[in-house]
PDB file of N, CA and C in Angstrom:
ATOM      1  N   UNK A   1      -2.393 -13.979 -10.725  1.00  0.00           N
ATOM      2  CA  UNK A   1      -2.290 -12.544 -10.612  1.00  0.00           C
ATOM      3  C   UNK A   1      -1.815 -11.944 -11.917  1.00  0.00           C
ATOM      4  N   UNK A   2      -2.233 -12.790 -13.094  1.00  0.00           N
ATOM      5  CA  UNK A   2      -2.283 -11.900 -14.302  1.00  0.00           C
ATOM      6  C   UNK A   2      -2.260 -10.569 -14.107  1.00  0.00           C
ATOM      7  N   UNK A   3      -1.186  -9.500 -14.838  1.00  0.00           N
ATOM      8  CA  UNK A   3      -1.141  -8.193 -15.088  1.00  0.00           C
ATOM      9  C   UNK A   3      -1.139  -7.224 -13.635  1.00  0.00           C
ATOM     10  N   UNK A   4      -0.690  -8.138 -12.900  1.00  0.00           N
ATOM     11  CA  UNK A   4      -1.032  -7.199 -11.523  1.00  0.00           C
ATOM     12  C   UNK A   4       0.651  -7.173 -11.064  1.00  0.00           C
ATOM     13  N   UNK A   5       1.206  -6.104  -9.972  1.00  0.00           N
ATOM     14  CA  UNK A   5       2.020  -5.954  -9.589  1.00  0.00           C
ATOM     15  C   UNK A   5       1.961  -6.279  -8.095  1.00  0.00           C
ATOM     16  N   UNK A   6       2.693  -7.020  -7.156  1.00  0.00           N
ATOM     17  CA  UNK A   6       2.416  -7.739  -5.931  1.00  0.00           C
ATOM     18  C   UNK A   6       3.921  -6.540  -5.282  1.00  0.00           C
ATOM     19  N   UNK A   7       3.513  -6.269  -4.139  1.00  0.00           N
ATOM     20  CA  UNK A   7       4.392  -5.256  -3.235  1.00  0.00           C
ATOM     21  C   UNK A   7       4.573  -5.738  -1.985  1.00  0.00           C
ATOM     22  N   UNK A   8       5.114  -6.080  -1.253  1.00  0.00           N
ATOM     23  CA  UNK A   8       5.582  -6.911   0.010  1.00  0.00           C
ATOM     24  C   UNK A   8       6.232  -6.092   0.927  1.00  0.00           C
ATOM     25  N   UNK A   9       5.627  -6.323   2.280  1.00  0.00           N
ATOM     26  CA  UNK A   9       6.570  -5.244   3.092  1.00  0.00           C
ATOM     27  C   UNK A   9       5.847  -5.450   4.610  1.00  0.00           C
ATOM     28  N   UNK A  10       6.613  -5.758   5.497  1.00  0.00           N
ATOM     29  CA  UNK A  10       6.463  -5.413   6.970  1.00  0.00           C
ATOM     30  C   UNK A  10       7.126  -4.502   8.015  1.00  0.00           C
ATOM     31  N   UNK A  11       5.916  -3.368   7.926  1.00  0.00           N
ATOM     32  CA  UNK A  11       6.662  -2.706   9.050  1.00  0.00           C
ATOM     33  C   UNK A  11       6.949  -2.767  10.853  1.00  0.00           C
ATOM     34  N   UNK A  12       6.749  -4.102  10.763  1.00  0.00           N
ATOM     35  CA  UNK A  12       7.505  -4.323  12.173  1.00  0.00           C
ATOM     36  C   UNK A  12       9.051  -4.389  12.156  1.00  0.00           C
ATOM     37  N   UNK A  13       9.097  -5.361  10.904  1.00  0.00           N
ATOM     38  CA  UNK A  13      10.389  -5.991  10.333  1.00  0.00           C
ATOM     39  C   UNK A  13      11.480  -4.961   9.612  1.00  0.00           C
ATOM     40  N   UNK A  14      10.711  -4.037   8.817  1.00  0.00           N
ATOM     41  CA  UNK A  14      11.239  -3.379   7.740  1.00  0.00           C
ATOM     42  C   UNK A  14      11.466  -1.732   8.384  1.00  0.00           C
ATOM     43  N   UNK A  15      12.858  -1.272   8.201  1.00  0.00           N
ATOM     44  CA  UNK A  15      13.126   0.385   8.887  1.00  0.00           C
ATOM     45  C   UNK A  15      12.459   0.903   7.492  1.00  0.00           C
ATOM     46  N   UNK A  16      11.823   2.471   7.309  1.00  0.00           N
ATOM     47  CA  UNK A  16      11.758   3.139   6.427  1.00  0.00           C
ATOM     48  C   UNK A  16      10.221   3.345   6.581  1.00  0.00           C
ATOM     49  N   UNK A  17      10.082   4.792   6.300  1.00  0.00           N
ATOM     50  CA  UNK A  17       8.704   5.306   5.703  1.00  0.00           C
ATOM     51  C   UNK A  17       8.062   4.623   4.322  1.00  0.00           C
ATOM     52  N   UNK A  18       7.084   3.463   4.415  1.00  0.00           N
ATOM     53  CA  UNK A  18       6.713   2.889   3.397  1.00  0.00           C
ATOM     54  C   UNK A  18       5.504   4.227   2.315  1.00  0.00           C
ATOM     55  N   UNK A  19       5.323   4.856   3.293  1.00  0.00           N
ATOM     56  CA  UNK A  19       4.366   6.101   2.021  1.00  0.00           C
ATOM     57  C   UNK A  19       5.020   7.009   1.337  1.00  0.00           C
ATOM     58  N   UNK A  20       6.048   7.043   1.161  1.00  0.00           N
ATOM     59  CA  UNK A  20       7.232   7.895   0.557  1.00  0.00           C
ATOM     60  C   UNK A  20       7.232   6.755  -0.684  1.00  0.00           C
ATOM     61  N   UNK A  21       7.626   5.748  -0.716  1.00  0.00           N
ATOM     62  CA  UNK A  21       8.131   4.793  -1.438  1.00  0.00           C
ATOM     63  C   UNK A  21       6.589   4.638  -2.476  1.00  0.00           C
ATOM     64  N   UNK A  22       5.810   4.376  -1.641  1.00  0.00           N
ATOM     65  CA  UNK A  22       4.305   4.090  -2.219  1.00  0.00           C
ATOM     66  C   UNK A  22       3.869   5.171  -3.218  1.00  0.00           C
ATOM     67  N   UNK A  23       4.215   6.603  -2.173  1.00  0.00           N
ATOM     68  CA  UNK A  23       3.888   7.916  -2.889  1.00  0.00           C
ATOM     69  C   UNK A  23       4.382   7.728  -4.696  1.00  0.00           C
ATOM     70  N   UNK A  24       5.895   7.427  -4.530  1.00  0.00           N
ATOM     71  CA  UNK A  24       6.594   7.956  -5.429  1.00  0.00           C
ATOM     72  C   UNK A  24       5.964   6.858  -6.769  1.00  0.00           C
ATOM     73  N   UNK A  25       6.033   5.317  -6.161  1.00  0.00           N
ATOM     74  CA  UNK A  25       5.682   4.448  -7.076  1.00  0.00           C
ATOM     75  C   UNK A  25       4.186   5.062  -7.668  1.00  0.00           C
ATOM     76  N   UNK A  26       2.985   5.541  -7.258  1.00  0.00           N
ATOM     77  CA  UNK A  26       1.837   5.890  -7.431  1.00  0.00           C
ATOM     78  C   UNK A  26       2.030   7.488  -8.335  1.00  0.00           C
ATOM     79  N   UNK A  27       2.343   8.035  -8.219  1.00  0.00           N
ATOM     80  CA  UNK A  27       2.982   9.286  -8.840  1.00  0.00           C
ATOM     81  C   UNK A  27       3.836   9.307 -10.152  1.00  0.00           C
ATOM     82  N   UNK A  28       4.466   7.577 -10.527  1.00  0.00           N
ATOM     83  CA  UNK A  28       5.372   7.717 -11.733  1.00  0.00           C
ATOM     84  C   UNK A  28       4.533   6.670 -12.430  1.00  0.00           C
ATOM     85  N   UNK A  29       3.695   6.376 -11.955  1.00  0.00           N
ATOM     86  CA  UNK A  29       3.325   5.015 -13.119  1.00  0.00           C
ATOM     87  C   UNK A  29       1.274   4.868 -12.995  1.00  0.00           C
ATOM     88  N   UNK A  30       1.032   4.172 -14.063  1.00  0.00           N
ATOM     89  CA  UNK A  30      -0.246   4.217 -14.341  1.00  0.00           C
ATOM     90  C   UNK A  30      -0.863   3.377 -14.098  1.00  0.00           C
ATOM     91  N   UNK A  31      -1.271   3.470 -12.369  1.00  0.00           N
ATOM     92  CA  UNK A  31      -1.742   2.597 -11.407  1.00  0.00           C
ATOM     93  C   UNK A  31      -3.430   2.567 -11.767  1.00  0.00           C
ATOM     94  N   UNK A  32      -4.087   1.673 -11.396  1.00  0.00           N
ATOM     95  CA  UNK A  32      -4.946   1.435 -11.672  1.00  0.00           C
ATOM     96  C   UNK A  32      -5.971   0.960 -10.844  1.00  0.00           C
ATOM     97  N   UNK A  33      -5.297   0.863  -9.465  1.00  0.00           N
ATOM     98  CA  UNK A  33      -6.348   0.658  -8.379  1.00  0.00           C
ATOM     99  C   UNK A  33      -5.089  -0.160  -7.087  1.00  0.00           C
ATOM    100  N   UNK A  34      -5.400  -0.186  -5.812  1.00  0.00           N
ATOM    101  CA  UNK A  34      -4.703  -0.946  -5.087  1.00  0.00           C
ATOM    102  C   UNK A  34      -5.343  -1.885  -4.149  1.00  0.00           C
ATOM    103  N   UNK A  35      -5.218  -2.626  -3.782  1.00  0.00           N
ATOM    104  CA  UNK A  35      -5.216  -4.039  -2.613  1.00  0.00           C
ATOM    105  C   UNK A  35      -4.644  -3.796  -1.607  1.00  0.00           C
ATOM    106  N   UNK A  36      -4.854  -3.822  -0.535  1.00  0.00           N
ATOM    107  CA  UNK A  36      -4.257  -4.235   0.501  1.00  0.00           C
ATOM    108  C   UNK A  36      -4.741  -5.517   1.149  1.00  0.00           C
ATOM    109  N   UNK A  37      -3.283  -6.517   1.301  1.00  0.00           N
ATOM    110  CA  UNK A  37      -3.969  -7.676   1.688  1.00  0.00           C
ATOM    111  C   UNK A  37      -3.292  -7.821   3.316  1.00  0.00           C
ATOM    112  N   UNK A  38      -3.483  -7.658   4.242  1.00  0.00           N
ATOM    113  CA  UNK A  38      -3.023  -7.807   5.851  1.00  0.00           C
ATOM    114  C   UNK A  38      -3.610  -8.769   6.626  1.00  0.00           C
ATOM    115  N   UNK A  39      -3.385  -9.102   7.723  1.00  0.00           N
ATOM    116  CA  UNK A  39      -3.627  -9.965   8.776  1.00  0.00           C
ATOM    117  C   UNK A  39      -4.033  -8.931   9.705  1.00  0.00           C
ATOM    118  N   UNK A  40      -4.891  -9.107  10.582  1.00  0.00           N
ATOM    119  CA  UNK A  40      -5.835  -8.816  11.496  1.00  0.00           C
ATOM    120  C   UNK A  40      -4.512  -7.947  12.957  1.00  0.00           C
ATOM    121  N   UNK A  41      -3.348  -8.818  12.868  1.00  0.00           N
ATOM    122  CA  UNK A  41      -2.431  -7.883  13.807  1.00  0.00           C
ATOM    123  C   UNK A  41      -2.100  -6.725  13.511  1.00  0.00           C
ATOM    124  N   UNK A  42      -2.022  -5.808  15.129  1.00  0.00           N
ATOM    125  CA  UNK A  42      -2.176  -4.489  14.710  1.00  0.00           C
ATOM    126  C   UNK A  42      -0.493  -3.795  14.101  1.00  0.00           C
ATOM    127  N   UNK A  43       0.708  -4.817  14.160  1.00  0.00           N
ATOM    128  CA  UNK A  43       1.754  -4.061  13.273  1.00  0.00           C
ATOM    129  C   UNK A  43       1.554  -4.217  11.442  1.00  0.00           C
ATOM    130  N   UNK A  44       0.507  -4.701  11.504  1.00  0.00           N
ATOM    131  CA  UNK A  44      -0.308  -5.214  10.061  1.00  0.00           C
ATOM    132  C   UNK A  44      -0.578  -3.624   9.461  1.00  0.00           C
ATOM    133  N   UNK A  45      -1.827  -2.710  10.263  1.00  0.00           N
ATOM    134  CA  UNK A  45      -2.158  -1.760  10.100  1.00  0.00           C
ATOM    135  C   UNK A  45      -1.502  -0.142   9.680  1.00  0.00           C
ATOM    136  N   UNK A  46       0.170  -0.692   9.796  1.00  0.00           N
ATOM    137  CA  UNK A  46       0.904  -0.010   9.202  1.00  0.00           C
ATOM    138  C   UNK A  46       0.930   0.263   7.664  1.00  0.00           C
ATOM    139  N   UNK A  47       0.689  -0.568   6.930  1.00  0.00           N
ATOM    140  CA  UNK A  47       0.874  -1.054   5.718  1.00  0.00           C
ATOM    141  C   UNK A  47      -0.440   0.011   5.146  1.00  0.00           C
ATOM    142  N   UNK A  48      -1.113  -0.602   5.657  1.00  0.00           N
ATOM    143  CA  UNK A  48      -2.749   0.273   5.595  1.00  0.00           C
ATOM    144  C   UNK A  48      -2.524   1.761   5.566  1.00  0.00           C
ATOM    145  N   UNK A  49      -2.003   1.998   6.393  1.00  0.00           N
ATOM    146  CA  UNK A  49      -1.641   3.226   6.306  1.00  0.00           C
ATOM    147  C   UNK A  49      -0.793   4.345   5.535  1.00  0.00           C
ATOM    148  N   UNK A  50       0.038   3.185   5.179  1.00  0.00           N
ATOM    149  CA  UNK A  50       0.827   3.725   4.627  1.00  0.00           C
ATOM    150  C   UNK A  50       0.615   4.238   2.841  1.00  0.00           C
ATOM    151  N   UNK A  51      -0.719   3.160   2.866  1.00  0.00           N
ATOM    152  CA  UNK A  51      -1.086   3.438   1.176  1.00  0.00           C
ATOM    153  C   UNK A  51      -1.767   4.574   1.429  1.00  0.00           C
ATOM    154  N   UNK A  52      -2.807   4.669   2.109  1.00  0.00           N
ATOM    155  CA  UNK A  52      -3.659   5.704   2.596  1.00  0.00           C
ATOM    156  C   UNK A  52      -3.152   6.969   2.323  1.00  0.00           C
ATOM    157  N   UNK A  53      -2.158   7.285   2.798  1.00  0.00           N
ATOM    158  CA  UNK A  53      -1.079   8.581   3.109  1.00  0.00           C
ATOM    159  C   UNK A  53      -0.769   8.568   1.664  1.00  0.00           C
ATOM    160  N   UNK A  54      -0.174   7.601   1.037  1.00  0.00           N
ATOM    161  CA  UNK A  54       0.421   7.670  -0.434  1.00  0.00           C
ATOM    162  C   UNK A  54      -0.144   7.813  -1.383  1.00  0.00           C
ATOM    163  N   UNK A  55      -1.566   7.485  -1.139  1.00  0.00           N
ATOM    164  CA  UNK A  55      -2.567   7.854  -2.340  1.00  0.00           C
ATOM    165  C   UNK A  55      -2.669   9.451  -1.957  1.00  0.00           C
ATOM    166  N   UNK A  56      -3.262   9.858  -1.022  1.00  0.00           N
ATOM    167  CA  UNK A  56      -3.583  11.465  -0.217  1.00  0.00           C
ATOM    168  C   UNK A  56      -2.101  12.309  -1.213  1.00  0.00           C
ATOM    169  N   UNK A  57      -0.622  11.803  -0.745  1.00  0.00           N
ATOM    170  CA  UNK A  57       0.189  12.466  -1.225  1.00  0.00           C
ATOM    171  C   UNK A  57       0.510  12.589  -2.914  1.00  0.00           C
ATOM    172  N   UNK A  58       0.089  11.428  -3.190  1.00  0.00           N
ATOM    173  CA  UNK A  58       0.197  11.215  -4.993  1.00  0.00           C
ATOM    174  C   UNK A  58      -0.564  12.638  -5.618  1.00  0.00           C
ATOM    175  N   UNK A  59      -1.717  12.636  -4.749  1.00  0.00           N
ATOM    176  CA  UNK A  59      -2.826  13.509  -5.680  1.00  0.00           C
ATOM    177  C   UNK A  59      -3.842  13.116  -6.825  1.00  0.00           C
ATOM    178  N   UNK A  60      -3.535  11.396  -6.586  1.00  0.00           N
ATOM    179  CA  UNK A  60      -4.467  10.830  -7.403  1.00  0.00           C
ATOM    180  C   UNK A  60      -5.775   9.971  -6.834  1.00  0.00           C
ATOM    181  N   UNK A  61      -6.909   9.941  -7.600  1.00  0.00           N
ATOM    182  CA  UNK A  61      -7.969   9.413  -6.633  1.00  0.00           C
ATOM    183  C   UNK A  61      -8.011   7.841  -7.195  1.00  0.00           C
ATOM    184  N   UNK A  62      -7.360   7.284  -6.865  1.00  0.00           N
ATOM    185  CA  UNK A  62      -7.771   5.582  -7.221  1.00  0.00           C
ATOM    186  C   UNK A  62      -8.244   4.503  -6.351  1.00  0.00           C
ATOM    187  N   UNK A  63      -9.237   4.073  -6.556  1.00  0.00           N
ATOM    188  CA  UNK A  63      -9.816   2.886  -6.195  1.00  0.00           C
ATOM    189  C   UNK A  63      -8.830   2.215  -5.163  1.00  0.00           C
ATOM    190  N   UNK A  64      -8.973   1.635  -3.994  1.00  0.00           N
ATOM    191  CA  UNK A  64      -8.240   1.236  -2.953  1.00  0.00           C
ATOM    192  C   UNK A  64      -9.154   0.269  -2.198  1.00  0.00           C
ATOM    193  N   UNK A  65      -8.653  -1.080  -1.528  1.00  0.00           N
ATOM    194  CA  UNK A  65      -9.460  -1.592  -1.106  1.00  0.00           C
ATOM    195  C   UNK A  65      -8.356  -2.425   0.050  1.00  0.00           C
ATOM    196  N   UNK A  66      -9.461  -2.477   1.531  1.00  0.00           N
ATOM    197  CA  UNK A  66      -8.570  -3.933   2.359  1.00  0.00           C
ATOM    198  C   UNK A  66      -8.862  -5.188   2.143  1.00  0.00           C
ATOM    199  N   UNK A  67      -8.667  -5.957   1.749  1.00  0.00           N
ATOM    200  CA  UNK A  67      -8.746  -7.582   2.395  1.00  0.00           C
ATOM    201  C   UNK A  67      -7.868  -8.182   3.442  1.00  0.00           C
ATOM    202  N   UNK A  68      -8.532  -8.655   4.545  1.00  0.00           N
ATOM    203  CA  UNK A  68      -8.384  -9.392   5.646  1.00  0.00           C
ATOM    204  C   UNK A  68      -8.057 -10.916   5.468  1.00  0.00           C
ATOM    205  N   UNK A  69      -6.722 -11.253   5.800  1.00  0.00           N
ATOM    206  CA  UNK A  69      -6.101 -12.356   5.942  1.00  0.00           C
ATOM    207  C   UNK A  69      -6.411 -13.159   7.286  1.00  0.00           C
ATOM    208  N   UNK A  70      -5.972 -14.436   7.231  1.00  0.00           N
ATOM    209  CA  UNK A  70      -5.977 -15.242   9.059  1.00  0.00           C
ATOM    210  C   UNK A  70      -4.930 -15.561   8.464  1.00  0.00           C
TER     211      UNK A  70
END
């Protein structure tokens, strides 16, 4: 994962609005596209969401993609 930044987080596990956090990281720095890597369970789909919302709130249009884990 040369030059890439890896972000970790479960919101089953984890209290807090993760698109606030996402927002702010996407808004101060010179992102360049995002990953989402999840598992097929639906407290998975949080995560998903949460970039979703954070890109929408940033105001920036960048490249975003899912990949599906087992």
């Amino acid at each position: 994962m040369r030059n890439k930044i890896l972000l970790t987080g479960s919101p089953k596990l984890d209290d807090g609005d993760y698109s606030e956090k996402l927002t702010e990281i996407i808004k101060q720095n010179d992102i360049k596209s995002v990953t989402v890597i999840r598992m097929e369970v639906p407290c998975c789909r949080g995560i998903e969401n949460a970039v979703v919302t954070a890109l929408k709130n940033s105001g920036k249009m960048i490249p975003w993609r899912v990949i599906f884990c087992l």
